[in-house]
Protein backbone atom coordinates (compact mmCIF):
# COMPACT_ATOMS: atom_id res chain seq x y z
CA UNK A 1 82.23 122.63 30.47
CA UNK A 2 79.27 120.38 32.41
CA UNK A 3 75.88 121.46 31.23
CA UNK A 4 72.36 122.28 33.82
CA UNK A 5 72.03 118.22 33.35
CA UNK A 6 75.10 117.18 34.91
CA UNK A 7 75.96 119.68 37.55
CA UNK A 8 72.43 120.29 38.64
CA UNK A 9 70.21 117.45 39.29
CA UNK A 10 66.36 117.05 39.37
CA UNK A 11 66.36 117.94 43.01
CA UNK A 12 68.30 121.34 42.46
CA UNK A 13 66.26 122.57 39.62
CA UNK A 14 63.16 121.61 41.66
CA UNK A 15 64.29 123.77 44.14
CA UNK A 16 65.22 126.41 42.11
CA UNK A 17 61.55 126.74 40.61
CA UNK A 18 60.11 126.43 44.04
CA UNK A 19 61.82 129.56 44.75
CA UNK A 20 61.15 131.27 41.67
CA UNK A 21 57.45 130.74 42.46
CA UNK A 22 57.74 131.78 46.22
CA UNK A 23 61.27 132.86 46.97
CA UNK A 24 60.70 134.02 50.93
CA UNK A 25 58.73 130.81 51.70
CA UNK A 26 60.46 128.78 54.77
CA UNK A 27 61.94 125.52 54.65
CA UNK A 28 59.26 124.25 55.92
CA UNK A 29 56.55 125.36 53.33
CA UNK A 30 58.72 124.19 50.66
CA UNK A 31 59.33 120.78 52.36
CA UNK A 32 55.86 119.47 52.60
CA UNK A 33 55.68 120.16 48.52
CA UNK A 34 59.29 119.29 47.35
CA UNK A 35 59.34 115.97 49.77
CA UNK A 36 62.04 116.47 51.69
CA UNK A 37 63.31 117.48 54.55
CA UNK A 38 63.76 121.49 55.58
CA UNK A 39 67.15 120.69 56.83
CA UNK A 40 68.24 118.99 53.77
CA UNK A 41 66.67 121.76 51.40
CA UNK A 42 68.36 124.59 53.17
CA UNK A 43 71.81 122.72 53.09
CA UNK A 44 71.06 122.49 48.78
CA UNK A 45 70.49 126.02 48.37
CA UNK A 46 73.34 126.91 50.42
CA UNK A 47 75.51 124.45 48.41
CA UNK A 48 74.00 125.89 45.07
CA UNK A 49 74.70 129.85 46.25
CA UNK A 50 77.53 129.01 47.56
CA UNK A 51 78.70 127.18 44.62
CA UNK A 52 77.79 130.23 42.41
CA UNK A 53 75.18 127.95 40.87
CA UNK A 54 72.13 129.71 41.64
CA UNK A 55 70.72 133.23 43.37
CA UNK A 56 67.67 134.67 44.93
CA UNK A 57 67.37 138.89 45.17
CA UNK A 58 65.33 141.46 44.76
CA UNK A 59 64.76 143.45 41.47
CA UNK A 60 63.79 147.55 42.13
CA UNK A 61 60.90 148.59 39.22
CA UNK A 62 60.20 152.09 38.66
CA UNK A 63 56.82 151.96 37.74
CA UNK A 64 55.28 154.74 35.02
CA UNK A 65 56.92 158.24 34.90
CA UNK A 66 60.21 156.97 37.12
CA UNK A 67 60.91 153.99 34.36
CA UNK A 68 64.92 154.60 33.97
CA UNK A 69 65.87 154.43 30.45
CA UNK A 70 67.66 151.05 29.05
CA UNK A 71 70.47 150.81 26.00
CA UNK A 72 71.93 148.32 24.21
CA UNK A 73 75.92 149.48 24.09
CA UNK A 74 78.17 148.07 21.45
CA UNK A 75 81.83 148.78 22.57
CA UNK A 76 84.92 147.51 20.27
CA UNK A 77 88.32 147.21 22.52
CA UNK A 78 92.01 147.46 21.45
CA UNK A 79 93.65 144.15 20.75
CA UNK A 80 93.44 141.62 23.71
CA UNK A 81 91.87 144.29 25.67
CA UNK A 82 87.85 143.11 25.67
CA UNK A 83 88.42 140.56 28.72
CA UNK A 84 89.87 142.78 30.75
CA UNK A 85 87.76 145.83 29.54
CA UNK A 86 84.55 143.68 30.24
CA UNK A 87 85.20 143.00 33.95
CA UNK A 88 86.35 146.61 34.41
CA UNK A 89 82.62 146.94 33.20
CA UNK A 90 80.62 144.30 35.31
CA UNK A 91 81.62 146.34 38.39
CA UNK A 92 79.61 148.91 37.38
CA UNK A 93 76.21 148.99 38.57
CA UNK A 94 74.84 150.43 35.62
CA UNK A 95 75.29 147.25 33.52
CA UNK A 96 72.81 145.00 33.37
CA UNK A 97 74.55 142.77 31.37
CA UNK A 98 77.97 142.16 29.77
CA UNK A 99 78.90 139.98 27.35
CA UNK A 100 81.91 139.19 24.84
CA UNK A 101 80.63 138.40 21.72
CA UNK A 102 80.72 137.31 18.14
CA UNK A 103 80.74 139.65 15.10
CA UNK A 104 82.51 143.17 14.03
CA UNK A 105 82.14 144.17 17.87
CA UNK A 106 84.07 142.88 20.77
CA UNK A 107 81.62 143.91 23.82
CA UNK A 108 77.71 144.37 24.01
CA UNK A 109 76.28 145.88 26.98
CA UNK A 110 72.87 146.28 28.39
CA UNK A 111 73.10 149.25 30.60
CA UNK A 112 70.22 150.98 32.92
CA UNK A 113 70.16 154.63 33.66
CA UNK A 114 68.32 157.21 34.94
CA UNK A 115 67.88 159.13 31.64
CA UNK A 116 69.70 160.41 28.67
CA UNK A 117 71.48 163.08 30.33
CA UNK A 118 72.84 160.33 32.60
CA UNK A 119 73.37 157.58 30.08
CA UNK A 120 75.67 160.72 28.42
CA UNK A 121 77.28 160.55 31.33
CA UNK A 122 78.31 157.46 32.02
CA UNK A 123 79.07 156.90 28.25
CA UNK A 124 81.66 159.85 27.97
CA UNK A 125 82.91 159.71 31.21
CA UNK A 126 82.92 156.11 32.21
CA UNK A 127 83.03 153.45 29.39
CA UNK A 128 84.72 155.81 26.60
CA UNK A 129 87.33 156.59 28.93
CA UNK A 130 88.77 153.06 29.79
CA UNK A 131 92.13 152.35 28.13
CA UNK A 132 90.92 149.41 26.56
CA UNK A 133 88.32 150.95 24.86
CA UNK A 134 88.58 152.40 21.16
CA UNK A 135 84.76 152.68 20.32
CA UNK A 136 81.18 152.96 21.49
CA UNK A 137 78.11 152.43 19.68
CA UNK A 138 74.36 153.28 21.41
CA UNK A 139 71.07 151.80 20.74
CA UNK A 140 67.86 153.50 23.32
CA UNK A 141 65.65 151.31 23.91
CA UNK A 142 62.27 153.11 23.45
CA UNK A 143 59.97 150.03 24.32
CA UNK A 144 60.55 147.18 26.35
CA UNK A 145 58.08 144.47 25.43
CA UNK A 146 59.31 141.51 27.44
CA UNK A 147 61.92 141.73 30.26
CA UNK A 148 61.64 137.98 31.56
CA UNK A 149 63.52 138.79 34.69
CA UNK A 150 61.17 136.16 36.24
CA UNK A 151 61.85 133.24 33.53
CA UNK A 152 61.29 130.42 35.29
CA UNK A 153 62.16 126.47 34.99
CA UNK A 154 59.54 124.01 33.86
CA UNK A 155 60.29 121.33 36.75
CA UNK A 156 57.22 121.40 38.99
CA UNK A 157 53.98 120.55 37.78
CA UNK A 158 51.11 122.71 37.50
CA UNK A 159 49.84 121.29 40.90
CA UNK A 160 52.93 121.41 42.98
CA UNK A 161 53.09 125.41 41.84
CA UNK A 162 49.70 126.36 42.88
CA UNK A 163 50.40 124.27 46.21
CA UNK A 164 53.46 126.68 46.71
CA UNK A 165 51.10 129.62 46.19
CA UNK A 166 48.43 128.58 48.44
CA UNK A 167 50.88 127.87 50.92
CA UNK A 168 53.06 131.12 51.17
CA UNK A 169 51.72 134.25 52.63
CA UNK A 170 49.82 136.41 50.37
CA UNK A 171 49.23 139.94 51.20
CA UNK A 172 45.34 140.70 51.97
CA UNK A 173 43.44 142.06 48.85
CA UNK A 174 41.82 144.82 50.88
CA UNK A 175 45.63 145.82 51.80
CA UNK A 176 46.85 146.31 48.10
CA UNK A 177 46.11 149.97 47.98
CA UNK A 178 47.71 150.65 51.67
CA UNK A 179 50.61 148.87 50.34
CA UNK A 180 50.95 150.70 46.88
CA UNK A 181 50.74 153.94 49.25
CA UNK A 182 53.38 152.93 51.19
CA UNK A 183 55.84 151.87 48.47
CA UNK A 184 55.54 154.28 46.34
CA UNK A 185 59.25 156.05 47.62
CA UNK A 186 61.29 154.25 49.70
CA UNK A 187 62.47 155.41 52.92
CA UNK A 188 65.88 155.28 54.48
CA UNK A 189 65.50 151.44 56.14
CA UNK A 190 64.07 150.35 52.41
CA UNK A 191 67.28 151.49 51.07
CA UNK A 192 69.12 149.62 53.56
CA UNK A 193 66.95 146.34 52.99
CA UNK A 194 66.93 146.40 49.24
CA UNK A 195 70.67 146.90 49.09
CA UNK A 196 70.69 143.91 51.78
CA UNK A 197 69.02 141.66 49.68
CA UNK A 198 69.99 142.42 46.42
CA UNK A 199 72.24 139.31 46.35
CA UNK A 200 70.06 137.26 48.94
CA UNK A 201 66.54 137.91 49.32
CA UNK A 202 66.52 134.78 51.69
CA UNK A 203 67.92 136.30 54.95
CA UNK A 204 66.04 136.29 57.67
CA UNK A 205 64.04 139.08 59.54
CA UNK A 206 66.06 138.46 62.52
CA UNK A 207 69.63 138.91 60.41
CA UNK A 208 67.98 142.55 58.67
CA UNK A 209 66.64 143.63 62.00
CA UNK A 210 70.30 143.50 63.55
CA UNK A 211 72.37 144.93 60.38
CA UNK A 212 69.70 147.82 59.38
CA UNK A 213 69.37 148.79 63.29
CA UNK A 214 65.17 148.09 63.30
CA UNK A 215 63.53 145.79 65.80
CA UNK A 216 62.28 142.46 63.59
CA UNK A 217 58.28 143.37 63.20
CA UNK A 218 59.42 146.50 61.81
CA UNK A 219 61.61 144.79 59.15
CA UNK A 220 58.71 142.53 58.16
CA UNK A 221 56.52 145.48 57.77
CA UNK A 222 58.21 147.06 55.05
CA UNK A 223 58.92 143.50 53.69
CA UNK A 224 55.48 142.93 53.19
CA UNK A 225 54.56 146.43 52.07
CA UNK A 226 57.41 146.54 49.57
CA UNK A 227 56.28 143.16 48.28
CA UNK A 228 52.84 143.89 48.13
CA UNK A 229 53.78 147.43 46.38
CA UNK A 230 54.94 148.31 43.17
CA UNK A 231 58.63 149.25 43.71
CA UNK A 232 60.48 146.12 44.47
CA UNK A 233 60.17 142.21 43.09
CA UNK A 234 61.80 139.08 43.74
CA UNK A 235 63.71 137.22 41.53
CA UNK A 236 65.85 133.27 41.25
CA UNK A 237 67.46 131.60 38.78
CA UNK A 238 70.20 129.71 37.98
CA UNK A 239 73.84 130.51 36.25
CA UNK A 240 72.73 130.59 33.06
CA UNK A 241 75.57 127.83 32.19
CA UNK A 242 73.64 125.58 34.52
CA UNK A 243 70.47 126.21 33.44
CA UNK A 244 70.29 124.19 30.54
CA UNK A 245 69.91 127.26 28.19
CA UNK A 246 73.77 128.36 28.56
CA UNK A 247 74.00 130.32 25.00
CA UNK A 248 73.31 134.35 25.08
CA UNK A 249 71.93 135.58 21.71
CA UNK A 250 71.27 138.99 20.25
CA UNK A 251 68.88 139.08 17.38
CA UNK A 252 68.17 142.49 15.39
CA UNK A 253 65.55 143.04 13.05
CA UNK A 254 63.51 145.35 10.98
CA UNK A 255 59.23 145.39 11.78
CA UNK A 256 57.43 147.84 9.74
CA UNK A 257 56.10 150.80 13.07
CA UNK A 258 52.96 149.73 12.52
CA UNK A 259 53.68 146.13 12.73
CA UNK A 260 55.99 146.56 16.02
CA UNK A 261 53.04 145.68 18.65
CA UNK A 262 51.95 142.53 17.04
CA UNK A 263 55.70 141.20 16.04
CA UNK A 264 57.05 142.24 19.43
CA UNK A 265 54.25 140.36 21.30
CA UNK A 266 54.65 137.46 19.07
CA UNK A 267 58.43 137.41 19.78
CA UNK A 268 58.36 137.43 23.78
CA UNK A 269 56.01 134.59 23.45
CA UNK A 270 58.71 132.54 22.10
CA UNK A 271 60.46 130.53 24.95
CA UNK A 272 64.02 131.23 24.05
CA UNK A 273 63.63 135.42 24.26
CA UNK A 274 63.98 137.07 27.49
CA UNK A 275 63.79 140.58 26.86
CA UNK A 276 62.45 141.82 23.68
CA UNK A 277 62.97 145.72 22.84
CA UNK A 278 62.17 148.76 20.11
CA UNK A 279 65.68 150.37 19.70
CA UNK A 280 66.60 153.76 18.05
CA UNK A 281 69.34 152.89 15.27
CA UNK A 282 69.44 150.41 11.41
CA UNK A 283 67.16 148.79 12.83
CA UNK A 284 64.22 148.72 15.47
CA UNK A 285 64.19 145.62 17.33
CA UNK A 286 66.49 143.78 19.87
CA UNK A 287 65.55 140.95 20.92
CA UNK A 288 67.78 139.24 24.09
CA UNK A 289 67.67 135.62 23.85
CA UNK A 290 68.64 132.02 25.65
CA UNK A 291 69.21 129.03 24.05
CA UNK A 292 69.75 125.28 24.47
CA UNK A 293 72.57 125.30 21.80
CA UNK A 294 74.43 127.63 19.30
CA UNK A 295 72.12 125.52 16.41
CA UNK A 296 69.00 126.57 17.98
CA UNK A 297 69.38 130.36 16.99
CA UNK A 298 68.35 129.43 13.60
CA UNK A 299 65.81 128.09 14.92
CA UNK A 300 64.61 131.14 16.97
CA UNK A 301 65.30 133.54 13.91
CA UNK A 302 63.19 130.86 11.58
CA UNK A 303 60.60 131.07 14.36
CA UNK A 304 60.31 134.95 14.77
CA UNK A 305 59.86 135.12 10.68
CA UNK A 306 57.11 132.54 10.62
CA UNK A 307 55.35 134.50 13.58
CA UNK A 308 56.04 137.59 12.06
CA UNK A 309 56.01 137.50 8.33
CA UNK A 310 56.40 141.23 8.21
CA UNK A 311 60.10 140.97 9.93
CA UNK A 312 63.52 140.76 8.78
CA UNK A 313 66.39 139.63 10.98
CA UNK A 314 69.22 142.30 9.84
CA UNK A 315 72.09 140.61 12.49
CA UNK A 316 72.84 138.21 14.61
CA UNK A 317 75.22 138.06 17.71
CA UNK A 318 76.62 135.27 20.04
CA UNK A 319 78.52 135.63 23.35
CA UNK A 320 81.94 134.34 23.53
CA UNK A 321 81.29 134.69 27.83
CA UNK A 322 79.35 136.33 29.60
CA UNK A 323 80.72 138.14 32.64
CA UNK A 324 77.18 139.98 33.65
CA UNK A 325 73.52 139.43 33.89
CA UNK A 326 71.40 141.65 35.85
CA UNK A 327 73.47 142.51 39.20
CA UNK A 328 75.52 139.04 38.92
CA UNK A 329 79.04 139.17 38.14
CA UNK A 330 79.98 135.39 36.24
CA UNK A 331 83.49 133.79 36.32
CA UNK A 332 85.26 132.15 33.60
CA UNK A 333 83.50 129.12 34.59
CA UNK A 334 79.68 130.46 34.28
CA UNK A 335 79.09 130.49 37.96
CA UNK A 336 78.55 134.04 40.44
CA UNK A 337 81.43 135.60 41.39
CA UNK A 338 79.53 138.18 43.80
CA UNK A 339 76.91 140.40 43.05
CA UNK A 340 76.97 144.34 42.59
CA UNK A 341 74.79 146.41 44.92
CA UNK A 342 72.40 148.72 42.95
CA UNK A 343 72.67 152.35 43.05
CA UNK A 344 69.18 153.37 44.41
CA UNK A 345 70.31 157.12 44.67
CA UNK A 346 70.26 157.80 41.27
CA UNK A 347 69.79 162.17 41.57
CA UNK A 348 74.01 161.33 42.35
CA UNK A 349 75.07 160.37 38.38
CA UNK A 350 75.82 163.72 36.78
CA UNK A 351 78.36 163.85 40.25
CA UNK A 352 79.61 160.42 40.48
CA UNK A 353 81.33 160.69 36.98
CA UNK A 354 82.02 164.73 37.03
């Protein structure tokens, strides 16, 4: 399978970055720091989303007492079951991811709900239902320290990055608080947008306007107070096949309580970890990680130890394929399938599985 280096070339993950730093800037902002032209930029994003190579889309955050509650989900499947189980799984928009891994499981899932009595829910009368599936075993995360949802690429330098920001619309300081107000629930039309751009926070004002039924300066109203707010963020990246870090990792260890704050800060500073977590369980941290190769997760565990002296890795998992991160549904191949829409009514889980 090609690697990021030979399917996606300096220009791509150049333009990837540039849109993980400011992914609603125009062609034309972009141009003037990527050097070339806006035509030829938008036709190599549309080749890279089209291609399943890369996304743009919005992330919803439920700030302080809304937070939905994350688990880690270890499923084991009859025999020659776990493939098909898994993408019976990634349709589900409670999985944030899905991957088939190494180890005395077959599945581990990442999966967002509301709260317990929901993740009950969906447990007993989703996932322990399918045929396929002979066992579950749950992990509540009780602290996320590190959810790099934003990881970026290291392809522009410093200067080209604060060019970006300088040159994409900010909104006013003295607006923050009006905006915060304003996001704080979202209305019927924010619905409509967020599940809109979910997979493509790129289209236009003018393309929202006409699907959502708004006139165009409404749309970029709420655009801009949603932005501004606290509700909604956007996100890019690239198939992780493509990215140069292609490998998913799960890495559990022990960390005294009192040591958790120091070894869990310690850990997400690593570059390989993406989302570092306290877990209920054998042990009380999960740490989600990214690497360059299968031979670099010693190197990650040998890294977390030296940071942390107080640590002990108790297990280490690899995925076989990955067939889900965040809303992104992966093919055999590493590259997006489609993406699932969120489910931003989330009062509706005790019914939808009833």
């Amino acid at each position: 399978m090609p690697t990021g280096e030979s399917v996606l070339g300096e220009a791509d993950l150049a333009l990837i970055h540039a849109l993980q730093v400011v992914p609603r800037a125009s062609w034309t902002q972009l141009s003037a720091v990527l050097g070339a032209g806006p035509d030829t930029l938008a036709r190599r994003w549309e080749h890279l989303t089209a291609g399943g190579y890369a996304w743009a889309g919005f992330l919803v955050r439920h700030p302080g007492a809304q937070a939905p509650l994350y688990a880690w989900v270890e499923v084991d499947c009859a025999a020659g079951r776990s493939g098909e189980t898994a993408i019976e799984l990634s349709r589900d928009p409670y999985t944030m991811g899905v991957h088939e891994v190494t180890g005395d499981t077959d599945l581990v899932l990442l999966v967002l709900c509301p709260d317990l009595a929901a993740l009950d829910a969906y447990l007993s009368l989703r996932v322990q239902r399918l045929p396929g599936v002979t066992r579950s075993r749950t992990q509540v995360v009780t602290g996320v320290h590190s959810a790099r949802n934003l990881w970026r690429l290291d392809q522009l330098t410093p200067r080209q990055v604060r060019e970006l920001t300088g040159a994409a619309s900010v909104p006013k300081q003295g607006d923050a608080a009006a905006h915060r107000r304003r996001s704080r629930g979202l209305t019927d039309l924010d619905e409509a947008l967020v599940l809109e751009l979910a997979g493509d926070c790129r289209r236009s004002s003018a393309e929202l306007a006409r699907i959502c039924g708004a006139s165009e300066s409404t749309v970029r109203r709420r655009l801009d107070a949603l932005a501004g707010g606290d509700v909604l963020v956007h996100h890019c990246e690239p198939a992780p096949r493509f990215s140069g870090r292609p490998v998913w990792a799960l890495i559990r260890a022990d960390v005294p309580a009192l040591a958790m704050a120091a070894t869990a800060a310690a850990t997400a500073r690593l570059r390989q970890t993406r989302l570092v977590t306290s877990v209920t369980g054998g042990h009380n941290l999960a740490v989600g990680a990214w690497l360059r190769s299968v031979g670099e997760l010693r190197e990650v565990t040998m890294a977390m130890e030296r940071a942390a002296p107080s640590l002990r890795i108790t297990g280490t998992t690899l995925s076989l394929r990955t067939h889900k991160t965040g809303a992104q549904v992966l093919g055999p191949d590493g590259r997006r399938l489609h993406h699932v829409r969120p489910d931003l009514r989330t009062q509706l889980w005790q019914d939808r599985f009833a």
